[in-house]
Protein backbone atom coordinates (compact mmCIF):
# COMPACT_ATOMS: atom_id res chain seq x y z
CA UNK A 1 0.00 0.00 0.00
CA UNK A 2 2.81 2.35 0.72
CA UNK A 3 4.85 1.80 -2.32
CA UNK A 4 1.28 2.18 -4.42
CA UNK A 5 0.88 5.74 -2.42
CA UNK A 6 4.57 6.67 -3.14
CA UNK A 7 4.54 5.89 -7.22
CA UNK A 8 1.21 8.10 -7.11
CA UNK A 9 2.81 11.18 -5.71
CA UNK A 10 5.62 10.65 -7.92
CA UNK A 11 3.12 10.90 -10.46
CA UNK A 12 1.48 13.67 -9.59
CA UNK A 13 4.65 15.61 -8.45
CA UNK A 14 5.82 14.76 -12.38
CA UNK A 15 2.61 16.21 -13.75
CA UNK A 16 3.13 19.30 -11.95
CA UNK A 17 6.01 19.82 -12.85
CA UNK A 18 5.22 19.37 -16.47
CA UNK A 19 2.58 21.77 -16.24
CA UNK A 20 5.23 24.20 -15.32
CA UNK A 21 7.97 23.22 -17.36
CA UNK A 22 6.78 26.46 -19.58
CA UNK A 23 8.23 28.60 -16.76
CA UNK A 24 10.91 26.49 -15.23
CA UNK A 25 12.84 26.63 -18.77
CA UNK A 26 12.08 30.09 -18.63
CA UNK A 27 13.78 30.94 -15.48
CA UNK A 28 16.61 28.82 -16.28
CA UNK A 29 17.32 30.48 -19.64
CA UNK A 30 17.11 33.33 -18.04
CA UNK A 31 19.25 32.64 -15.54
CA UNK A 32 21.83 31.72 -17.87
CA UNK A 33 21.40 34.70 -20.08
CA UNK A 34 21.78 36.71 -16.90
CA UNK A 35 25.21 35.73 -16.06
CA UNK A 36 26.52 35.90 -19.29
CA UNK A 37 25.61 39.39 -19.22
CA UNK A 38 22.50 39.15 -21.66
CA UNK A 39 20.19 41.25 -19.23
CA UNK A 40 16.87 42.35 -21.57
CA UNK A 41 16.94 38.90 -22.90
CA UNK A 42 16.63 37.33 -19.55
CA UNK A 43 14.21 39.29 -18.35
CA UNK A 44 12.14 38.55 -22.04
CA UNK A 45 12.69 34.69 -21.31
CA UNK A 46 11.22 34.78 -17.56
CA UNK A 47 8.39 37.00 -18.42
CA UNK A 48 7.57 34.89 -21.29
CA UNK A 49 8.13 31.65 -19.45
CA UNK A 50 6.08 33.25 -16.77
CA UNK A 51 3.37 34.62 -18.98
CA UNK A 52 3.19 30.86 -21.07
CA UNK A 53 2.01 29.34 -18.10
CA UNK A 54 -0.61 32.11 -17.12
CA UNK A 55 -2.27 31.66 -20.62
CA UNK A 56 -2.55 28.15 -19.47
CA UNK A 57 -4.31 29.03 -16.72
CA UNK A 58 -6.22 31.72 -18.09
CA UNK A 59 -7.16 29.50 -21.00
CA UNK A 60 -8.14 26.59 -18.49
CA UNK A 61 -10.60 28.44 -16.91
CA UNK A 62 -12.08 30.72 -20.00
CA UNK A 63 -14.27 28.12 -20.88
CA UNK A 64 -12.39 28.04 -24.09
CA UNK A 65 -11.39 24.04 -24.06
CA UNK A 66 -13.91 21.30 -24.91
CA UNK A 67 -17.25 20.98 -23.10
CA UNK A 68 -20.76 21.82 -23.43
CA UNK A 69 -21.75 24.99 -25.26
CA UNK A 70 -24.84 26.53 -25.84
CA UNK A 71 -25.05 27.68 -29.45
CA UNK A 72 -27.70 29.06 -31.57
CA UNK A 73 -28.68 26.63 -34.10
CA UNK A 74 -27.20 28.04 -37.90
CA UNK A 75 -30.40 26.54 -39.33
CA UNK A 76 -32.80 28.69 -37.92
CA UNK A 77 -31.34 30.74 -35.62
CA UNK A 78 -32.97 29.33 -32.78
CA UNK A 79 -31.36 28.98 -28.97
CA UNK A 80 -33.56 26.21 -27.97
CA UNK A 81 -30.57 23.72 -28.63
CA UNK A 82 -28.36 21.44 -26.34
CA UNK A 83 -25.67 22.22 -27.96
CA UNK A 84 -25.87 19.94 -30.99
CA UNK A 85 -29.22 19.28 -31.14
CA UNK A 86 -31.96 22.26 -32.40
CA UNK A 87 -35.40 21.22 -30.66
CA UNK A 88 -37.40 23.67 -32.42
CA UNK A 89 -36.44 22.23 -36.22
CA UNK A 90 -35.29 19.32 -34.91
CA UNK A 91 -32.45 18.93 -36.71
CA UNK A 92 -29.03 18.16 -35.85
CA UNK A 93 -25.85 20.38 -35.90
C-alpha cells in the first residue's frame, strides 16, 4: 500500500512539474542569459516563461477548451438547442 501511495505522488509531483515546465525553462534560460551578461533577454525569457504558463491558466478556466456549449442553431437561428441538437427544427448540428 505504501509503495502504491509513493509511485502516485511521484506521479502527480511529475505532472506538476510538467505543467510548469513552460516557466521552469524560462527561469533557467534566463538565468543563464543573466550571467553571461545578456540582461533584456533574460528578463524577455522569464516573463515569457512566466506569462506561457498564465495563458494556461487563463485559458483553463475561460471556458475556451472542450465541453458543453450553448449555441444558436445556424439553421434557424434558434437557442432552444443542447448544444448539438436544435429542438425547435429538430435537426441536428
Amino acid at each position: 500500500m505504501k509503495t502504491i501511495l509513493i509511485i502516485i505522488g511521484i506521479i502527480l509531483a511529475l505532472g506538476f512539474c510538467a505543467f510548469l515546465l513552460p516557466a521552469i525553462i524560462g527561469i533557467a534560460a534566463g538565468i543563464a542569459l543573466f550571467k553571461s551578461g545578456h540582461f533584456i533577454w533574460a528578463i524577455i525569457c522569464i516573463v515569457g516563461g512566466i506569462g506561457i504558463n498564465i495563458g494556461m491558466i487563463a485559458g483553463e478556466f475561460s471556458g475556451s477548451g472542450g465541453g458543453y456549449h450553448d449555441e444558436d442553431c445556424p439553421y434557424c437561428g434558434s437557442g432552444d438547442t443542447d448544444g448539438n441538437h436544435c429542438y425547435t427544427c429538430d435537426d441536428d448540428f
